[in-house]
PDB file of N, CA and C in Angstrom:
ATOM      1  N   UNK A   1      -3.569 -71.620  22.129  1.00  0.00           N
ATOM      2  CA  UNK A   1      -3.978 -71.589  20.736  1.00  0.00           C
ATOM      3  C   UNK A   1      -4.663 -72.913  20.389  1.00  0.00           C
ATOM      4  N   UNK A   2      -5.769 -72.780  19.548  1.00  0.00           N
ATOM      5  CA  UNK A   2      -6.010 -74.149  18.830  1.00  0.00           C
ATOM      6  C   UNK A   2      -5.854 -74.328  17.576  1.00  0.00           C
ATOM      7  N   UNK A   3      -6.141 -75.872  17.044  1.00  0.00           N
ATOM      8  CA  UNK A   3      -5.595 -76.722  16.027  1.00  0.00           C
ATOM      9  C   UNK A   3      -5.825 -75.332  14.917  1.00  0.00           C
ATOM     10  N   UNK A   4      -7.350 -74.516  15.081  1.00  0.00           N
ATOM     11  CA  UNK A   4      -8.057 -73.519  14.119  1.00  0.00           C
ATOM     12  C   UNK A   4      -7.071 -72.674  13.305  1.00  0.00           C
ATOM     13  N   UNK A   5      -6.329 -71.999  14.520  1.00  0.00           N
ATOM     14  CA  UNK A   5      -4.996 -71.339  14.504  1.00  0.00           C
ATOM     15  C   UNK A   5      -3.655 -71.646  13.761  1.00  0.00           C
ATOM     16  N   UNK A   6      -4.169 -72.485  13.067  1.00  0.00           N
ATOM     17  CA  UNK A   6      -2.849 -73.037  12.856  1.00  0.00           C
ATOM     18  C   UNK A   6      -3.325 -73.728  11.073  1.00  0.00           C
ATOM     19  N   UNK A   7      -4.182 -73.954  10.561  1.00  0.00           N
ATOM     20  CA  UNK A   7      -5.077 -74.850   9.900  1.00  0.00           C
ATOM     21  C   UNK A   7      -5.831 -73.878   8.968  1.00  0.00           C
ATOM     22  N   UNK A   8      -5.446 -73.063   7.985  1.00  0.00           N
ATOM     23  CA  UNK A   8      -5.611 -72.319   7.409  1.00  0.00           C
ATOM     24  C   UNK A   8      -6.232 -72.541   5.507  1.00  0.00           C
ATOM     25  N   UNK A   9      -6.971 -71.655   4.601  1.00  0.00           N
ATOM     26  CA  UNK A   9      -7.010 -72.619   3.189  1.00  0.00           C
ATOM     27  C   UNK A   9      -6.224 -72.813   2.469  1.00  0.00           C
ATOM     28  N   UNK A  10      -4.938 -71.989   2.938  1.00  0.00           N
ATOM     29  CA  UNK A  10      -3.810 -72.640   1.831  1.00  0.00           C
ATOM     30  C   UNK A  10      -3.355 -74.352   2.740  1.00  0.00           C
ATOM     31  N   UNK A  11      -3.381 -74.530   4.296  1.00  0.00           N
ATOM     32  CA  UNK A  11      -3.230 -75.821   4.271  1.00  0.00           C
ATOM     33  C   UNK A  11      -4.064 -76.783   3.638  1.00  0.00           C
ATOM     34  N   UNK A  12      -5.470 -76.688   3.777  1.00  0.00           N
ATOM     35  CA  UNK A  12      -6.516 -77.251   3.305  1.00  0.00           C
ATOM     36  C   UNK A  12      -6.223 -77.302   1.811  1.00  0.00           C
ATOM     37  N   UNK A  13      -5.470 -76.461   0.874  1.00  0.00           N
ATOM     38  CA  UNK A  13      -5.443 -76.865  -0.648  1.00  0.00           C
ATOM     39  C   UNK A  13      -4.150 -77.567  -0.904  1.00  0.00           C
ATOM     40  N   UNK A  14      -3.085 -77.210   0.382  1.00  0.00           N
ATOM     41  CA  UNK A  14      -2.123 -78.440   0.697  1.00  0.00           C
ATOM     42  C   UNK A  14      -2.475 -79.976   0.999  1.00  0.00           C
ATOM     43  N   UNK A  15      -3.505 -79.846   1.419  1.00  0.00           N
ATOM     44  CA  UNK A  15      -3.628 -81.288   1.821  1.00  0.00           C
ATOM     45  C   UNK A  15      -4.100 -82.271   0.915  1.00  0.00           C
ATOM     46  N   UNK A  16      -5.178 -81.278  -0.352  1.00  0.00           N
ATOM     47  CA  UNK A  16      -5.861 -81.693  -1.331  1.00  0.00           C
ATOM     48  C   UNK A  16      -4.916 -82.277  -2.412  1.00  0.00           C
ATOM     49  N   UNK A  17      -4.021 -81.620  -2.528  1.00  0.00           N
ATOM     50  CA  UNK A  17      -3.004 -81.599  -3.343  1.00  0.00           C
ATOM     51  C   UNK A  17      -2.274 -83.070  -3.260  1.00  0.00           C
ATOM     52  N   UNK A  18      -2.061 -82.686  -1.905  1.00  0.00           N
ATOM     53  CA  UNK A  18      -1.054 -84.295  -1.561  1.00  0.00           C
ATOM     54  C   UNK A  18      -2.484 -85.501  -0.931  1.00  0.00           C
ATOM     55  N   UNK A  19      -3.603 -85.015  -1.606  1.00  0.00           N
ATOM     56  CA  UNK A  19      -4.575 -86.157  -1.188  1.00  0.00           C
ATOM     57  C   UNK A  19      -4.487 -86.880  -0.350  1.00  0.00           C
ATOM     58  N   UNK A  20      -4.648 -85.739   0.997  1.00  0.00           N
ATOM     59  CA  UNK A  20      -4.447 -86.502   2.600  1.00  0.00           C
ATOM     60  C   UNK A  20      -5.857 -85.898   3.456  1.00  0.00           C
ATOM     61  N   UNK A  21      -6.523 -86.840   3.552  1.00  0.00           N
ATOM     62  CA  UNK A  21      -7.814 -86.835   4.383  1.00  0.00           C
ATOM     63  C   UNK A  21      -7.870 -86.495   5.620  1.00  0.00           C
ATOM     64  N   UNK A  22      -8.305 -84.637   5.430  1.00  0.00           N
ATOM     65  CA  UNK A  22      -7.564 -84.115   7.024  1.00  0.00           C
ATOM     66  C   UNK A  22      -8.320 -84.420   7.670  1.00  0.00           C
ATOM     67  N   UNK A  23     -10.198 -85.021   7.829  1.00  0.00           N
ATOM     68  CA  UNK A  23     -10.958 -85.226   8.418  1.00  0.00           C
ATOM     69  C   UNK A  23     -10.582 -85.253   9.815  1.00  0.00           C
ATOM     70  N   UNK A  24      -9.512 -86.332   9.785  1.00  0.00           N
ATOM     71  CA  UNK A  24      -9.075 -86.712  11.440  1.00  0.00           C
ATOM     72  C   UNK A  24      -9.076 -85.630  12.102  1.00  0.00           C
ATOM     73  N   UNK A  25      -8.516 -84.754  11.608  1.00  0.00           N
ATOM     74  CA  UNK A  25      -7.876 -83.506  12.078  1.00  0.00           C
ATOM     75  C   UNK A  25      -9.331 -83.055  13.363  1.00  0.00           C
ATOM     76  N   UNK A  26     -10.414 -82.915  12.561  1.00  0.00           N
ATOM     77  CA  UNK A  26     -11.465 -81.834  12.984  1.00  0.00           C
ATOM     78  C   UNK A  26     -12.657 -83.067  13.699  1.00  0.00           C
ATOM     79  N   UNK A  27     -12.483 -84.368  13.529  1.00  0.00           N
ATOM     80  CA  UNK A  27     -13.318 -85.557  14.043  1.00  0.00           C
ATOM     81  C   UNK A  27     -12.728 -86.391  14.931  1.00  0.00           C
ATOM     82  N   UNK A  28     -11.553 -86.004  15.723  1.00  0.00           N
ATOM     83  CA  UNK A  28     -10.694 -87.022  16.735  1.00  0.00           C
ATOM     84  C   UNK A  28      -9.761 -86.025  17.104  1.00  0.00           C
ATOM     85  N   UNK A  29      -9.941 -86.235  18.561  1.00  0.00           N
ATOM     86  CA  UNK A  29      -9.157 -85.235  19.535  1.00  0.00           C
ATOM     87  C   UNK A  29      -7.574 -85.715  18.952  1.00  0.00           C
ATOM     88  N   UNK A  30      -6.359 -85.149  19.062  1.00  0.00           N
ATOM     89  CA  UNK A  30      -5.085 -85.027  18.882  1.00  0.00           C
ATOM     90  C   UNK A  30      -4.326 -86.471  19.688  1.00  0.00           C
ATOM     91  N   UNK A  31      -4.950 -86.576  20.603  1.00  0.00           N
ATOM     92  CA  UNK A  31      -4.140 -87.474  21.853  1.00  0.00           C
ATOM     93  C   UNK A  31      -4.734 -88.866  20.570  1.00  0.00           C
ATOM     94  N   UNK A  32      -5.943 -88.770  19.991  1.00  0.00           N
ATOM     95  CA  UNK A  32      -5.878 -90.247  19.406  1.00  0.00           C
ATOM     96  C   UNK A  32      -5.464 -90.410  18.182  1.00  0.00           C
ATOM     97  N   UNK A  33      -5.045 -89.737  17.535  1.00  0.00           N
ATOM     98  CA  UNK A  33      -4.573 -89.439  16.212  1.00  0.00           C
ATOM     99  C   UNK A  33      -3.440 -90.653  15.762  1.00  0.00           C
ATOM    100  N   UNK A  34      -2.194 -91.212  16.594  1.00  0.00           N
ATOM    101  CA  UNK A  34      -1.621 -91.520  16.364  1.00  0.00           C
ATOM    102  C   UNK A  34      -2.104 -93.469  16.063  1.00  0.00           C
ATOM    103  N   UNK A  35      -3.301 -93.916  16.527  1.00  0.00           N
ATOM    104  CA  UNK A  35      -4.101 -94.819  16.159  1.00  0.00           C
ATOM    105  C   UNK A  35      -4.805 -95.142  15.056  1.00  0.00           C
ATOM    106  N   UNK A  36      -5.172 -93.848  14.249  1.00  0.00           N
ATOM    107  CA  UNK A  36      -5.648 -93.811  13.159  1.00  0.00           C
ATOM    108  C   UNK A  36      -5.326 -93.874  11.503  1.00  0.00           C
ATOM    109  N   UNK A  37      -5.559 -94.850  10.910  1.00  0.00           N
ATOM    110  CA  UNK A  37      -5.576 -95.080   9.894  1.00  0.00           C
ATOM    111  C   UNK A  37      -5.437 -94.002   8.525  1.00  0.00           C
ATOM    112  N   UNK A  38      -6.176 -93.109   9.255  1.00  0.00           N
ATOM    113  CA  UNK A  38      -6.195 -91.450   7.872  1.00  0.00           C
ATOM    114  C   UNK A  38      -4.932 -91.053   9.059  1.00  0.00           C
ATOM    115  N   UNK A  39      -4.403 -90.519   9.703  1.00  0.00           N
ATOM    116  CA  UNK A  39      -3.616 -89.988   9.868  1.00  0.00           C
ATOM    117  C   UNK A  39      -2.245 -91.027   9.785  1.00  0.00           C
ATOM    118  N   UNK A  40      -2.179 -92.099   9.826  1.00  0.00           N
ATOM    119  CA  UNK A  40      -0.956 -92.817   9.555  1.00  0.00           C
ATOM    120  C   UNK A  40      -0.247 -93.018   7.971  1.00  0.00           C
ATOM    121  N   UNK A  41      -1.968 -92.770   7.189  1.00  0.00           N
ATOM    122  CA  UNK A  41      -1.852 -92.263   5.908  1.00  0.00           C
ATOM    123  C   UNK A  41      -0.914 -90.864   5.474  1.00  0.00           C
ATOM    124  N   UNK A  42      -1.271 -90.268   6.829  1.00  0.00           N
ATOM    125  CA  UNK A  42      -0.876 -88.570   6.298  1.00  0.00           C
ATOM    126  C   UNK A  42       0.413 -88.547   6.900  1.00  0.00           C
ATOM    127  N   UNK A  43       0.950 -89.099   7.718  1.00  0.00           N
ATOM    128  CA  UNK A  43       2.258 -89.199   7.845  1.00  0.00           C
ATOM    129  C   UNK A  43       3.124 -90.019   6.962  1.00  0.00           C
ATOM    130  N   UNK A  44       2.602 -91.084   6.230  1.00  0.00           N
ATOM    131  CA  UNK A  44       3.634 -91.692   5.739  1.00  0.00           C
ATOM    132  C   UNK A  44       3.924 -90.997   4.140  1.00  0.00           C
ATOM    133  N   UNK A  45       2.659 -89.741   3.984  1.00  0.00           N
ATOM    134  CA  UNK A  45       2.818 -89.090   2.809  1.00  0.00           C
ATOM    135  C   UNK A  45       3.596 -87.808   3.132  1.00  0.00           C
ATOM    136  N   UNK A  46       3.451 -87.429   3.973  1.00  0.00           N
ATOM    137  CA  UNK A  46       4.549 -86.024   4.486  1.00  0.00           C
ATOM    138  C   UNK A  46       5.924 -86.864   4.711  1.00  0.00           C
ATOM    139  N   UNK A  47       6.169 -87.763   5.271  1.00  0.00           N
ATOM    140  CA  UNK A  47       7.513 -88.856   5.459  1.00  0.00           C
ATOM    141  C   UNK A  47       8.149 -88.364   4.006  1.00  0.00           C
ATOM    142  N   UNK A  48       7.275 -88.960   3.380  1.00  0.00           N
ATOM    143  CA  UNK A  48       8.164 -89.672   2.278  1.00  0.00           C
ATOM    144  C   UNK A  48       8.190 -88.168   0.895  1.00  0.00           C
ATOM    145  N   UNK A  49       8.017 -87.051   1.507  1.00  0.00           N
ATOM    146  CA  UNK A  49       8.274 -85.957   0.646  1.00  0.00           C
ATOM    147  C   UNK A  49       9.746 -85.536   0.783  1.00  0.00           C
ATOM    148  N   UNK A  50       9.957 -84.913  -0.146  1.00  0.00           N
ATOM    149  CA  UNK A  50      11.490 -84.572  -0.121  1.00  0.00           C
ATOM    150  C   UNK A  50      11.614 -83.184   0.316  1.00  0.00           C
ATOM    151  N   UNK A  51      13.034 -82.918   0.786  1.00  0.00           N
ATOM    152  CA  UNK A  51      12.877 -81.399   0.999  1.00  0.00           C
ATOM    153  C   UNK A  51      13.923 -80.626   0.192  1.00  0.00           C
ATOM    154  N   UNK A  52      13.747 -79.461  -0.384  1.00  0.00           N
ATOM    155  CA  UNK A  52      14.098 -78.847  -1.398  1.00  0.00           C
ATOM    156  C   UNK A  52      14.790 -77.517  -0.936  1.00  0.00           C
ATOM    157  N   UNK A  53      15.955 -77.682  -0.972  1.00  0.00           N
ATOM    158  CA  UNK A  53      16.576 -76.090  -0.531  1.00  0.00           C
ATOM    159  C   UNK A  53      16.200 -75.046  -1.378  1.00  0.00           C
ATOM    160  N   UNK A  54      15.930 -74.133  -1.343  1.00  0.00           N
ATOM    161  CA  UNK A  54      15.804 -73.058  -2.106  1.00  0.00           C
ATOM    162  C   UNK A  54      17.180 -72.057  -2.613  1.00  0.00           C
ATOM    163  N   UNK A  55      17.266 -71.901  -3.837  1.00  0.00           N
ATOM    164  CA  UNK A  55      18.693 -71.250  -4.471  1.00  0.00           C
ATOM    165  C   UNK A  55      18.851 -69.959  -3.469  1.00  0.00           C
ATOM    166  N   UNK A  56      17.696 -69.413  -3.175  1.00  0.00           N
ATOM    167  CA  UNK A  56      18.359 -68.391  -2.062  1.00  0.00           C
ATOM    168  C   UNK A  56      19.201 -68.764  -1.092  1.00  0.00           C
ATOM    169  N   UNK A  57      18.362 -69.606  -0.141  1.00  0.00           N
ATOM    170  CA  UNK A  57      18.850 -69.960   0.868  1.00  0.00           C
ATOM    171  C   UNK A  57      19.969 -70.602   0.723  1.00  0.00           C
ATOM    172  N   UNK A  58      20.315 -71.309  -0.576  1.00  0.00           N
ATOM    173  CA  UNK A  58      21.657 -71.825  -0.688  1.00  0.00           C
ATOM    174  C   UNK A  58      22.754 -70.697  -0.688  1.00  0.00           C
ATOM    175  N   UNK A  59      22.198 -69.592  -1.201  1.00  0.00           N
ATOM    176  CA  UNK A  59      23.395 -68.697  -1.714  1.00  0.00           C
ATOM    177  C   UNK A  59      23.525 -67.742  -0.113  1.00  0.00           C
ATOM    178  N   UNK A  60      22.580 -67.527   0.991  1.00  0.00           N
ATOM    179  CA  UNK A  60      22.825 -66.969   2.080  1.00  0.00           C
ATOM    180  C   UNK A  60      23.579 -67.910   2.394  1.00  0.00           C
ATOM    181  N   UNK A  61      23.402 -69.452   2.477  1.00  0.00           N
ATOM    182  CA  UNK A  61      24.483 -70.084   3.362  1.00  0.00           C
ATOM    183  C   UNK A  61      25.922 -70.241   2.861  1.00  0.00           C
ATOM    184  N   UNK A  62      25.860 -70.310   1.435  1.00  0.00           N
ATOM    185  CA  UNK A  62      27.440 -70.127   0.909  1.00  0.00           C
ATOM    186  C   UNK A  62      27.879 -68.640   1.491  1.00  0.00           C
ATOM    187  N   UNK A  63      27.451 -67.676   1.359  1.00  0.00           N
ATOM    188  CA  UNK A  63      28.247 -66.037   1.929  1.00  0.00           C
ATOM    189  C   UNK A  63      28.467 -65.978   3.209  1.00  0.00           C
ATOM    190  N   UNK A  64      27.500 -66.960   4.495  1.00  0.00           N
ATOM    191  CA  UNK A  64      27.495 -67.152   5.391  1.00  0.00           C
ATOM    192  C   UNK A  64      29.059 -67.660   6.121  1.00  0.00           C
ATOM    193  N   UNK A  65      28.711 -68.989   4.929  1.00  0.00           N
ATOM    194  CA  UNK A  65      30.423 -69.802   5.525  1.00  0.00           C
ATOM    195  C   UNK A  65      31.621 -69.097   4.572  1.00  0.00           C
ATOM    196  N   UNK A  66      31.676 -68.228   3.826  1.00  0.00           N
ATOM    197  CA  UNK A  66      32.868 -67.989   3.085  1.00  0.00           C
ATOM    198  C   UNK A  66      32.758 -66.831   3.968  1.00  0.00           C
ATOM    199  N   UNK A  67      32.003 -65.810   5.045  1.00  0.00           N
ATOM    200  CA  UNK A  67      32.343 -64.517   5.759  1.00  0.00           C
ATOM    201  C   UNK A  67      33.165 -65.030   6.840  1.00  0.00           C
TER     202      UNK A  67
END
C-alpha cells in the first residue's frame, strides 16, 4: 500500500484544522521525515493533543468489567 492509501480529504481537512503543513508528506520520502522541521512541527502538535474517551465506549467498558 502507499502513503495515497491511507491520506484521504477528511485527513487533509484534519490537518488544516490543526494547521500542520502536510507538504512533507508528498515532497520527502518517509525514511527522511524524521529530520524535518514541518514534520517535527506535526508531531509535536499531534503529541500534545489530548485523547478523549467517548461516553459509549466508556459505558461498553463499564458492562464489560461489571459481566
Amino acid at each position: 500500500m502507499e502513503l495515497d492509501d491511507f491520506f484521504t480529504e477528511r485527513s487533509r481537512e484534519l490537518f488544516e484544522k490543526l494547521t500542520i503543513d502536510a507538504a512533507f508528506m508528498t515532497d520527502h520520502p518517509p525514511q527522511t521525515w524524521s529530520g524535518l522541521a514541518e514534520y517535527k512541527n506535526a508531531q509535536g502538535t499531534v503529541s500534545s493533543l489530548r485523547v478523549v474517551i467517548d461516553a459509549a465506549e466508556h459505558g461498553v467498558k463499564l458492562l464489560t468489567d461489571y459481566s
